[in-house]
PDB file of N, CA and C in Angstrom:
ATOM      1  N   UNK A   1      11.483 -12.784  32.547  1.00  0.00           N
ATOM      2  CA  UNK A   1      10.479 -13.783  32.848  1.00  0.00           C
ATOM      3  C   UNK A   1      10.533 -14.863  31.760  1.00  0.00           C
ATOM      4  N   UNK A   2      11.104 -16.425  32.177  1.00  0.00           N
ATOM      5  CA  UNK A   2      10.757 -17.359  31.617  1.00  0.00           C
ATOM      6  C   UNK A   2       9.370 -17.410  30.244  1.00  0.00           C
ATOM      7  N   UNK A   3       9.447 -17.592  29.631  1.00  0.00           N
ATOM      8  CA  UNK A   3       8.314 -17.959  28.963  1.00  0.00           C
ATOM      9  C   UNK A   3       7.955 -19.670  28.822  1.00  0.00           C
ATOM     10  N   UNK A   4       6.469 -19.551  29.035  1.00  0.00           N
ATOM     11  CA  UNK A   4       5.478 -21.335  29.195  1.00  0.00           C
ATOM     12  C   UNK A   4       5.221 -21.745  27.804  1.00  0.00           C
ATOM     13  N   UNK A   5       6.243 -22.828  27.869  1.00  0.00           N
ATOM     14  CA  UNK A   5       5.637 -23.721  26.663  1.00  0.00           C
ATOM     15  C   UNK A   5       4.892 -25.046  26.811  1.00  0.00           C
ATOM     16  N   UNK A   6       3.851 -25.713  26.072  1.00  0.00           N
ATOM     17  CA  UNK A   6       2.928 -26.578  26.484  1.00  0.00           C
ATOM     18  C   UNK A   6       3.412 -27.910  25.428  1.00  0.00           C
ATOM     19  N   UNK A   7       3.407 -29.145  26.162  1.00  0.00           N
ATOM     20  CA  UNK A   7       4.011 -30.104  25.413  1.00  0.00           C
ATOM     21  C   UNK A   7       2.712 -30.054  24.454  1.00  0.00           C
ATOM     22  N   UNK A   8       2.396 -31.523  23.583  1.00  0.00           N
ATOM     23  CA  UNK A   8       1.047 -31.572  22.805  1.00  0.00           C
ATOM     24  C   UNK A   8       0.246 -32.190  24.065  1.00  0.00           C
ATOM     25  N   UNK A   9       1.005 -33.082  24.742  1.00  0.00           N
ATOM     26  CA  UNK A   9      -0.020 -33.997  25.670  1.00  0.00           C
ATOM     27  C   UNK A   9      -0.474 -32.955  26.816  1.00  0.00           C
ATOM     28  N   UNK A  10       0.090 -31.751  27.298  1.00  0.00           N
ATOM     29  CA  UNK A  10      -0.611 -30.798  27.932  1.00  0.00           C
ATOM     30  C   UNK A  10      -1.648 -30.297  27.253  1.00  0.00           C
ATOM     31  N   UNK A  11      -1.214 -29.719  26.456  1.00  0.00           N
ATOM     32  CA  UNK A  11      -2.338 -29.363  25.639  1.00  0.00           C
ATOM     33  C   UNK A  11      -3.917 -30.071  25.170  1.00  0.00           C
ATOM     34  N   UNK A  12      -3.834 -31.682  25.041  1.00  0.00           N
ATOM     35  CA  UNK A  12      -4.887 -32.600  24.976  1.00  0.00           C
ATOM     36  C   UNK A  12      -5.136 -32.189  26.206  1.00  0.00           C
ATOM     37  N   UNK A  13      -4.496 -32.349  27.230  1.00  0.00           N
ATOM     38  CA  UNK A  13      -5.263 -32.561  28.954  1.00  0.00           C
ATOM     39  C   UNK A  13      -6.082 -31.737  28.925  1.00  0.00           C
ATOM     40  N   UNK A  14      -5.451 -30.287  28.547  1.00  0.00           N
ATOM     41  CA  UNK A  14      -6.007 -28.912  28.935  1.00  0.00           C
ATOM     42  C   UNK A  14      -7.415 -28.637  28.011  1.00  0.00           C
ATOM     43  N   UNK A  15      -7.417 -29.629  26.948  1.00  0.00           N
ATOM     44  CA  UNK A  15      -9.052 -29.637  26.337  1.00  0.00           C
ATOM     45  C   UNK A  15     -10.268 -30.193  27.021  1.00  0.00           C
ATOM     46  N   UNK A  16      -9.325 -31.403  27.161  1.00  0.00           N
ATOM     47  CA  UNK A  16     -10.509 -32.582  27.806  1.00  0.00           C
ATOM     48  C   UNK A  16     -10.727 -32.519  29.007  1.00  0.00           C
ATOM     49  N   UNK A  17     -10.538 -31.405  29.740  1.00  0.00           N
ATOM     50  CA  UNK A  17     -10.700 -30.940  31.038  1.00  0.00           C
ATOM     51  C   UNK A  17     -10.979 -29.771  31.270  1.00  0.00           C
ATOM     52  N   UNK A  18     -10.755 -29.109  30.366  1.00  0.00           N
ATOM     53  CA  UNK A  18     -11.628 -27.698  30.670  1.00  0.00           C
ATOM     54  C   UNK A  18     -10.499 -26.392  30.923  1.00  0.00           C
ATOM     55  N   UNK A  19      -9.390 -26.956  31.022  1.00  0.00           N
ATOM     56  CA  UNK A  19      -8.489 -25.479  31.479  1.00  0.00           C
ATOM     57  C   UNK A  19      -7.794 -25.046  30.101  1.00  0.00           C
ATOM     58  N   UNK A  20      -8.063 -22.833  30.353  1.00  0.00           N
ATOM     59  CA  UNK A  20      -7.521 -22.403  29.769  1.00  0.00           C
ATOM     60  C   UNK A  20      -5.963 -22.007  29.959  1.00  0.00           C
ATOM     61  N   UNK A  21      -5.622 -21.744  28.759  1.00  0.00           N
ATOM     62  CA  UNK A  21      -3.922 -21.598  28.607  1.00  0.00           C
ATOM     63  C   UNK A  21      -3.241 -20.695  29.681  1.00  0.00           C
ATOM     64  N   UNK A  22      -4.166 -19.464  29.534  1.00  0.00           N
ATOM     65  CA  UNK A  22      -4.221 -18.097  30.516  1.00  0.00           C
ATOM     66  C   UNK A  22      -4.173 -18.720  31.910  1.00  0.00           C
ATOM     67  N   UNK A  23      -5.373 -19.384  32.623  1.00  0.00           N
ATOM     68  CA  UNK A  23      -5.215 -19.943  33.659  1.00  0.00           C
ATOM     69  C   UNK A  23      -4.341 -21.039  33.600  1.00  0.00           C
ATOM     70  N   UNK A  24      -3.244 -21.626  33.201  1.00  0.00           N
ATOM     71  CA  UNK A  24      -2.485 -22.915  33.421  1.00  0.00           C
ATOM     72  C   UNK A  24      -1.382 -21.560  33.674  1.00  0.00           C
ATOM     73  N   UNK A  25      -0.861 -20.631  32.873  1.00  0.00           N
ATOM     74  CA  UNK A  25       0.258 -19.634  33.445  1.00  0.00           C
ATOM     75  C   UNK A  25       0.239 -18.822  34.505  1.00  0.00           C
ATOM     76  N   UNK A  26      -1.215 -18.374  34.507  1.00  0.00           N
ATOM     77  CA  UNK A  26      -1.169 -17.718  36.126  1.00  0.00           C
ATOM     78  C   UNK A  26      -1.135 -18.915  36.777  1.00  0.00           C
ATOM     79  N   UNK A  27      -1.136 -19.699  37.078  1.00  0.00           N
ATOM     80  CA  UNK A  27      -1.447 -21.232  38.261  1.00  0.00           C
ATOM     81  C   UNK A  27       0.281 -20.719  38.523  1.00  0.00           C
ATOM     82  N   UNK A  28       1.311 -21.464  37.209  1.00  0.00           N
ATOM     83  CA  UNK A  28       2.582 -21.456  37.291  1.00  0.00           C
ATOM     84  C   UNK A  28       3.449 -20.017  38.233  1.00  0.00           C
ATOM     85  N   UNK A  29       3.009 -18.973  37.466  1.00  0.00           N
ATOM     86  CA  UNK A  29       3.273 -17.660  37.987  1.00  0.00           C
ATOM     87  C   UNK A  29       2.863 -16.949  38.777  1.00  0.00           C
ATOM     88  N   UNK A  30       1.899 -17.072  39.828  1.00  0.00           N
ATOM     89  CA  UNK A  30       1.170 -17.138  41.204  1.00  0.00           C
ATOM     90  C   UNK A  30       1.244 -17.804  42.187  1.00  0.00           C
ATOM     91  N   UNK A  31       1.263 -18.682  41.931  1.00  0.00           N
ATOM     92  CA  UNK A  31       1.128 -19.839  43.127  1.00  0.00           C
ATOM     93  C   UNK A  31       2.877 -20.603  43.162  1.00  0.00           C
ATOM     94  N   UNK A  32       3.197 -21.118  44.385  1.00  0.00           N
ATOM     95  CA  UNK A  32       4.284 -21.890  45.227  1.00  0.00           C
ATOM     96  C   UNK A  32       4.542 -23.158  44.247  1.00  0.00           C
ATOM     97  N   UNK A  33       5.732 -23.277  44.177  1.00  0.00           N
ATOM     98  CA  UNK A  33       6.482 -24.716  43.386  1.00  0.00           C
ATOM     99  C   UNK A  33       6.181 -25.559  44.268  1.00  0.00           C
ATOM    100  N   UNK A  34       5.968 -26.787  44.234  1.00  0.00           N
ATOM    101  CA  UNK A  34       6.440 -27.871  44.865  1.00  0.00           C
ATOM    102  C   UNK A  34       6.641 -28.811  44.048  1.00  0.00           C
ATOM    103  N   UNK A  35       7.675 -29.854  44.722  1.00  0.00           N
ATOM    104  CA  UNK A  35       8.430 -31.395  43.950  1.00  0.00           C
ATOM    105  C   UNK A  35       6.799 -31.886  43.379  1.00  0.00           C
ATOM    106  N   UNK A  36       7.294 -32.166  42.462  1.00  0.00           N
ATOM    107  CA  UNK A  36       6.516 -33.531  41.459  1.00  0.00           C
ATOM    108  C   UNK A  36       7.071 -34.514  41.649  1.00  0.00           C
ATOM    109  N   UNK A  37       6.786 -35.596  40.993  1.00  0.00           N
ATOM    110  CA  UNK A  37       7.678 -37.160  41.023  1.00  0.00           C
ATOM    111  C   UNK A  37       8.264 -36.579  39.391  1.00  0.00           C
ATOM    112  N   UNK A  38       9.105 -37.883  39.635  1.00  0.00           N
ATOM    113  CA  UNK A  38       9.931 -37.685  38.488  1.00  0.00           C
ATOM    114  C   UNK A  38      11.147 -36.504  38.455  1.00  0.00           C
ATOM    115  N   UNK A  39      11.472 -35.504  39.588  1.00  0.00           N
ATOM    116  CA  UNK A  39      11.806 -34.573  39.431  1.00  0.00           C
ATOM    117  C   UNK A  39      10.929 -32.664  38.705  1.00  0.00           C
ATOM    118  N   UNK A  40      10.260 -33.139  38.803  1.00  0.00           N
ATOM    119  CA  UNK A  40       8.988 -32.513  37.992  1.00  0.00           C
ATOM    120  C   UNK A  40       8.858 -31.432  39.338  1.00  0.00           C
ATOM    121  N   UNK A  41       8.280 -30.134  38.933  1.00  0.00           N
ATOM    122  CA  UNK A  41       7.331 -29.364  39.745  1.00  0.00           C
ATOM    123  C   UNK A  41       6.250 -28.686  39.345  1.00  0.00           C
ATOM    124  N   UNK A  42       5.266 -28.526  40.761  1.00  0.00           N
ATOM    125  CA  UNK A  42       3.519 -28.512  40.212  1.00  0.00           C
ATOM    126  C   UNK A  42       3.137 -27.131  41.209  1.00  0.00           C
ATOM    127  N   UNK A  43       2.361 -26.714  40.748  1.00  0.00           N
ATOM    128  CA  UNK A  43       1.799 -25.678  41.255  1.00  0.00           C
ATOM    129  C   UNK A  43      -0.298 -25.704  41.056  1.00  0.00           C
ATOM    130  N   UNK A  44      -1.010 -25.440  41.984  1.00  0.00           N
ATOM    131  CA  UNK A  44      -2.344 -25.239  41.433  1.00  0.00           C
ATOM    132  C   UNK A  44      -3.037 -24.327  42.229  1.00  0.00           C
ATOM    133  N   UNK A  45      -3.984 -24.005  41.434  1.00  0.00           N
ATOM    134  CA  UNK A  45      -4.488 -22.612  41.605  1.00  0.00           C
ATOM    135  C   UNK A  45      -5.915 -22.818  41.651  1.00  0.00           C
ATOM    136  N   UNK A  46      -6.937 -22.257  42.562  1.00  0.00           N
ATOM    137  CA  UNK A  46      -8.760 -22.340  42.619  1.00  0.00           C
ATOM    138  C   UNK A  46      -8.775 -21.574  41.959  1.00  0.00           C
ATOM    139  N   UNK A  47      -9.636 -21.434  40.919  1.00  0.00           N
ATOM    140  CA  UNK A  47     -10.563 -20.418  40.279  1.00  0.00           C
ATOM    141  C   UNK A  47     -11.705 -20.339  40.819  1.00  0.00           C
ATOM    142  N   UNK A  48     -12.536 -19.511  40.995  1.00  0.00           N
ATOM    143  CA  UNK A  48     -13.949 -19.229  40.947  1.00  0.00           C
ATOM    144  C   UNK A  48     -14.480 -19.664  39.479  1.00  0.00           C
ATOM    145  N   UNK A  49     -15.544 -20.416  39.406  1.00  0.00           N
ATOM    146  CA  UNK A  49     -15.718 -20.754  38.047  1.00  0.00           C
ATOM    147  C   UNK A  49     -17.449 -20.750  37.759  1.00  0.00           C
ATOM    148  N   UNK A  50     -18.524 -21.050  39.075  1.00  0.00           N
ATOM    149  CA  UNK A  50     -19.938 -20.645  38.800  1.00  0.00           C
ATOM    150  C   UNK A  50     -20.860 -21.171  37.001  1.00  0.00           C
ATOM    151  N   UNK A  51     -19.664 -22.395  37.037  1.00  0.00           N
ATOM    152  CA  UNK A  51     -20.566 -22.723  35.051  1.00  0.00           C
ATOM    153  C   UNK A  51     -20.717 -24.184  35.675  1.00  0.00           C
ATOM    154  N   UNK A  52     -21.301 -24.932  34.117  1.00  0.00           N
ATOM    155  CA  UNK A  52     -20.910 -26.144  34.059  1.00  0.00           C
ATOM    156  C   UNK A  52     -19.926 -26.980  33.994  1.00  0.00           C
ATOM    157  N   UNK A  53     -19.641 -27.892  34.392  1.00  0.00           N
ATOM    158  CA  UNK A  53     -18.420 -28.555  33.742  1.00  0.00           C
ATOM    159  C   UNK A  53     -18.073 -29.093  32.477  1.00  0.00           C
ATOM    160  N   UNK A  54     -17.280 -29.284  32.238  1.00  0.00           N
ATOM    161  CA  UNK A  54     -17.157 -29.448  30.673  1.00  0.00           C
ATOM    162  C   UNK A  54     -17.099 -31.107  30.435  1.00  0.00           C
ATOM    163  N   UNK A  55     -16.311 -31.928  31.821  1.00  0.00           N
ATOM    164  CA  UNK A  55     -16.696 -33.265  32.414  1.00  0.00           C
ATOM    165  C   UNK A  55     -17.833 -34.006  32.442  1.00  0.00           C
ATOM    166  N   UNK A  56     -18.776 -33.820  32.983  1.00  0.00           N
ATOM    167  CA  UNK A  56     -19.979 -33.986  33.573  1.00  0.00           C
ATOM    168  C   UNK A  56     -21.180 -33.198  33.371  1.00  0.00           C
ATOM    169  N   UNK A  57     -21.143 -31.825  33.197  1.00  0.00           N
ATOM    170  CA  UNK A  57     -22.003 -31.026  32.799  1.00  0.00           C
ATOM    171  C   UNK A  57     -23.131 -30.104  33.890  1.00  0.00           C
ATOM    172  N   UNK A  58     -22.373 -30.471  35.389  1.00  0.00           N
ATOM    173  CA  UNK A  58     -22.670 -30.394  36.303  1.00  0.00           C
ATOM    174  C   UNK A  58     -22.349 -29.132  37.268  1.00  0.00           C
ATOM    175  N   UNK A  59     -22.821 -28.385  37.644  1.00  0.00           N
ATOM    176  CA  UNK A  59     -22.973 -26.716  38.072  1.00  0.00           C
ATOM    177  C   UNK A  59     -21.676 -27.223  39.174  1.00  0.00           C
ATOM    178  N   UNK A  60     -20.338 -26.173  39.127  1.00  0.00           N
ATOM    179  CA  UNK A  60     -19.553 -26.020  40.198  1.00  0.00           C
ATOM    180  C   UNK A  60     -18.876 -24.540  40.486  1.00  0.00           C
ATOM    181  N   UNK A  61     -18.687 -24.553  41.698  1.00  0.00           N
ATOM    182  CA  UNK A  61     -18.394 -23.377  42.560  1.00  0.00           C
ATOM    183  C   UNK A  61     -16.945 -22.980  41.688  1.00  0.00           C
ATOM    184  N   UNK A  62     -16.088 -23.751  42.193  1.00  0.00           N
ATOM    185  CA  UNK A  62     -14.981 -23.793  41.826  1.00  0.00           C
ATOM    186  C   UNK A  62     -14.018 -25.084  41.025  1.00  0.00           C
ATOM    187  N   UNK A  63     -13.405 -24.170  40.182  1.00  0.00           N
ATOM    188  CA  UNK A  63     -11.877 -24.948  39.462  1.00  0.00           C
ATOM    189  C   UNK A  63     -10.667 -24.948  39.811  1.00  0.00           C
ATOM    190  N   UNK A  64     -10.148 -26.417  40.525  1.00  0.00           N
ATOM    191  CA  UNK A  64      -8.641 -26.030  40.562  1.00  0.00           C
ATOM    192  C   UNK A  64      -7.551 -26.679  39.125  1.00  0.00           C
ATOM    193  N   UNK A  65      -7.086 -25.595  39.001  1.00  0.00           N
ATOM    194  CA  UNK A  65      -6.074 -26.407  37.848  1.00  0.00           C
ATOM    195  C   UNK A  65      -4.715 -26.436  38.554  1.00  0.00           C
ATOM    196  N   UNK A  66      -4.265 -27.518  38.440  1.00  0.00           N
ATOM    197  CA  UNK A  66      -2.892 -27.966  38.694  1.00  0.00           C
ATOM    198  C   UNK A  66      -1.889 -28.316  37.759  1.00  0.00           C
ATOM    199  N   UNK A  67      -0.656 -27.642  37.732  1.00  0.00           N
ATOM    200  CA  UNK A  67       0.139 -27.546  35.899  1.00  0.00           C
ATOM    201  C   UNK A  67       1.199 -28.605  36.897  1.00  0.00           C
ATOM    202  N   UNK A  68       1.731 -29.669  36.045  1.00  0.00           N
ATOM    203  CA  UNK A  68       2.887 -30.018  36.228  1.00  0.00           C
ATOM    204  C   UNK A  68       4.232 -29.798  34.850  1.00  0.00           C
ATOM    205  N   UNK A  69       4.960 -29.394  35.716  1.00  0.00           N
ATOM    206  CA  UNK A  69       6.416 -28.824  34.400  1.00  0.00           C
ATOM    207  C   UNK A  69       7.383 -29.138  34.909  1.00  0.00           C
ATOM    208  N   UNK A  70       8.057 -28.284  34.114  1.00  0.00           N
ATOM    209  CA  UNK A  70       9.849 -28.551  33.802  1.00  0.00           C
ATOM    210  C   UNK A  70      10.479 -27.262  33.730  1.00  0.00           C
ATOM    211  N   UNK A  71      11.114 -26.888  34.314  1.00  0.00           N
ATOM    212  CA  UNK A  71      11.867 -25.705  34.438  1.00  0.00           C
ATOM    213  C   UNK A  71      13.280 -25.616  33.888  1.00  0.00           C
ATOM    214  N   UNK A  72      13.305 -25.355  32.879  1.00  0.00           N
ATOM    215  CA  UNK A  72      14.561 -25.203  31.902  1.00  0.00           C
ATOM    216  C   UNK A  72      15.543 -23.837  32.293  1.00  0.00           C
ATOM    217  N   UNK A  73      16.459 -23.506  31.317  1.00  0.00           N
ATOM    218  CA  UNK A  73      17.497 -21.974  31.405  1.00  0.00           C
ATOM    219  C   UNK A  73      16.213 -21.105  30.894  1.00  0.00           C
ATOM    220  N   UNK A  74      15.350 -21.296  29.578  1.00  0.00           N
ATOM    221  CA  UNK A  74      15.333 -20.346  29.378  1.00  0.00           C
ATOM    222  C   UNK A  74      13.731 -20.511  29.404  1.00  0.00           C
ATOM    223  N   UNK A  75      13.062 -21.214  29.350  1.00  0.00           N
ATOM    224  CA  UNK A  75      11.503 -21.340  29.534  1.00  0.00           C
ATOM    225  C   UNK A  75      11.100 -22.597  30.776  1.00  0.00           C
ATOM    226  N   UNK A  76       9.740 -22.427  30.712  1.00  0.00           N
ATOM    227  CA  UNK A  76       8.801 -23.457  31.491  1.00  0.00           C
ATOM    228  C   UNK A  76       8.286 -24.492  30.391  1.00  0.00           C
ATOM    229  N   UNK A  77       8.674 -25.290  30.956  1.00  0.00           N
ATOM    230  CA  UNK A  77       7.365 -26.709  30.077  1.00  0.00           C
ATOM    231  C   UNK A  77       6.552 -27.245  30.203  1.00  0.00           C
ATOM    232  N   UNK A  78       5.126 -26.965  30.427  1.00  0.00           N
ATOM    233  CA  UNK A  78       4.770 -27.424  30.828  1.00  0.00           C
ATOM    234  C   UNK A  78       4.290 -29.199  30.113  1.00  0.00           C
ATOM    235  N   UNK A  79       4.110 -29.974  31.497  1.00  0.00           N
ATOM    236  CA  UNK A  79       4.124 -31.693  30.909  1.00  0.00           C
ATOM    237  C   UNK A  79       2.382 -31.913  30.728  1.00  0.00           C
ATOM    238  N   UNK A  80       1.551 -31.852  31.645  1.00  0.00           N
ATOM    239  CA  UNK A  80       0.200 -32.214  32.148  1.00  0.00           C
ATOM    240  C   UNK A  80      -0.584 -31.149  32.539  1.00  0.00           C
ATOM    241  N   UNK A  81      -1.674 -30.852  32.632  1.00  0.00           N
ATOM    242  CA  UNK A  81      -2.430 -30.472  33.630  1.00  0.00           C
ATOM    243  C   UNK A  81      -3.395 -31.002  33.960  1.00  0.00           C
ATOM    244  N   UNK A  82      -3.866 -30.888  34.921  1.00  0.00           N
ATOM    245  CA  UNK A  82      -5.481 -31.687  35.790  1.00  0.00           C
ATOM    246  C   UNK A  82      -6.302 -30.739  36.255  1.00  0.00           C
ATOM    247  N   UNK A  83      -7.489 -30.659  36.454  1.00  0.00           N
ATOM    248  CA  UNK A  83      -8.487 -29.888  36.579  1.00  0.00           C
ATOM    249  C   UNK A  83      -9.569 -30.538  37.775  1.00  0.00           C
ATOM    250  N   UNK A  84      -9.590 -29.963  38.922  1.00  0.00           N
ATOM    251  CA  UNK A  84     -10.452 -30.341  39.855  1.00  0.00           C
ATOM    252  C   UNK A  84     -11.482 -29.181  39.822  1.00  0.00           C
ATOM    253  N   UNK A  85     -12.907 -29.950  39.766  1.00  0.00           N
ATOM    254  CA  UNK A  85     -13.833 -29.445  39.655  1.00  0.00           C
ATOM    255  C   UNK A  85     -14.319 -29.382  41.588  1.00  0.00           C
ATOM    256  N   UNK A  86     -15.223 -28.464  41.843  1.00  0.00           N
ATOM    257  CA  UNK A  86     -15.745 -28.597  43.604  1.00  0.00           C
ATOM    258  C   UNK A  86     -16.852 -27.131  43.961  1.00  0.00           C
ATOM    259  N   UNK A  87     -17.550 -27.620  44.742  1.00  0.00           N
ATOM    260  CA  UNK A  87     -18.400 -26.859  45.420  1.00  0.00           C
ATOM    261  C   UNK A  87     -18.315 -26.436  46.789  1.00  0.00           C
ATOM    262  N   UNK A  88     -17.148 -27.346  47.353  1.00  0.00           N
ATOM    263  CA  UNK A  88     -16.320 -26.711  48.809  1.00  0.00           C
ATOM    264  C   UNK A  88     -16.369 -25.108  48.905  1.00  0.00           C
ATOM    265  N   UNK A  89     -16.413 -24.821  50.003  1.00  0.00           N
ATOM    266  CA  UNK A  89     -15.777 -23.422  50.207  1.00  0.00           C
ATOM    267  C   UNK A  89     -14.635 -23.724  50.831  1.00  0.00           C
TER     268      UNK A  89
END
C-alpha cells in the first residue's frame, strides 16, 4: 500500500476547512478515482459530522471532503483538499 503524503498547501486547506488527515486517507483509500484537471485525480467521501463548522460556525449533518492528488511509483500526493459542509440527506 502506497503511502499519502500532503504537500504544505494541502495541509493549509485541510486547516482552514476543517478536514482531518485520517479522513483525507480514508476519502483516497475508500472511495473511486476520478480525472482531475491538470491530469490530477480526486476522490470524496460524506462523513457524518453532527458539530459546528469550523467555516461559519453553523450546525451540519454532514462533511464531504474531497482530496485532489498525484499518484506516483511509490506514494500518493496529495495537492488540495475541499470540504463541503450540508444538511441534505
Amino acid at each position: 500500500m502506497k503511502t499519502v503524503n500532503f504537500s504544505t498547501h494541502a495541509r493549509l486547506q485541510m486547516e482552514i476547512r476543517g478536514a482531518g488527515e485520517s479522513e483525507v486517507i480514508s476519502t483516497i483509500r475508500s472511495e473511486t478515482w476520478e480525472t482531475a484537471k491538470r491530469g490530477k485525480l480526486q476522490s470524496r467521501h460524506r462523513f457524518d459530522f453532527n458539530r459546528l463548522s469550523p467555516i461559519n460556525q453553523k450546525l451540519y449533518k454532514y462533511k464531504t471532503v474531497e482530496a485532489v492528488f498525484t499518484e506516483e511509483s511509490e506514494r500518493i500526493v496529495v495537492i488540495t483538499v475541499k470540504v463541503y459542509y450540508s444538511n441534505k440527506e
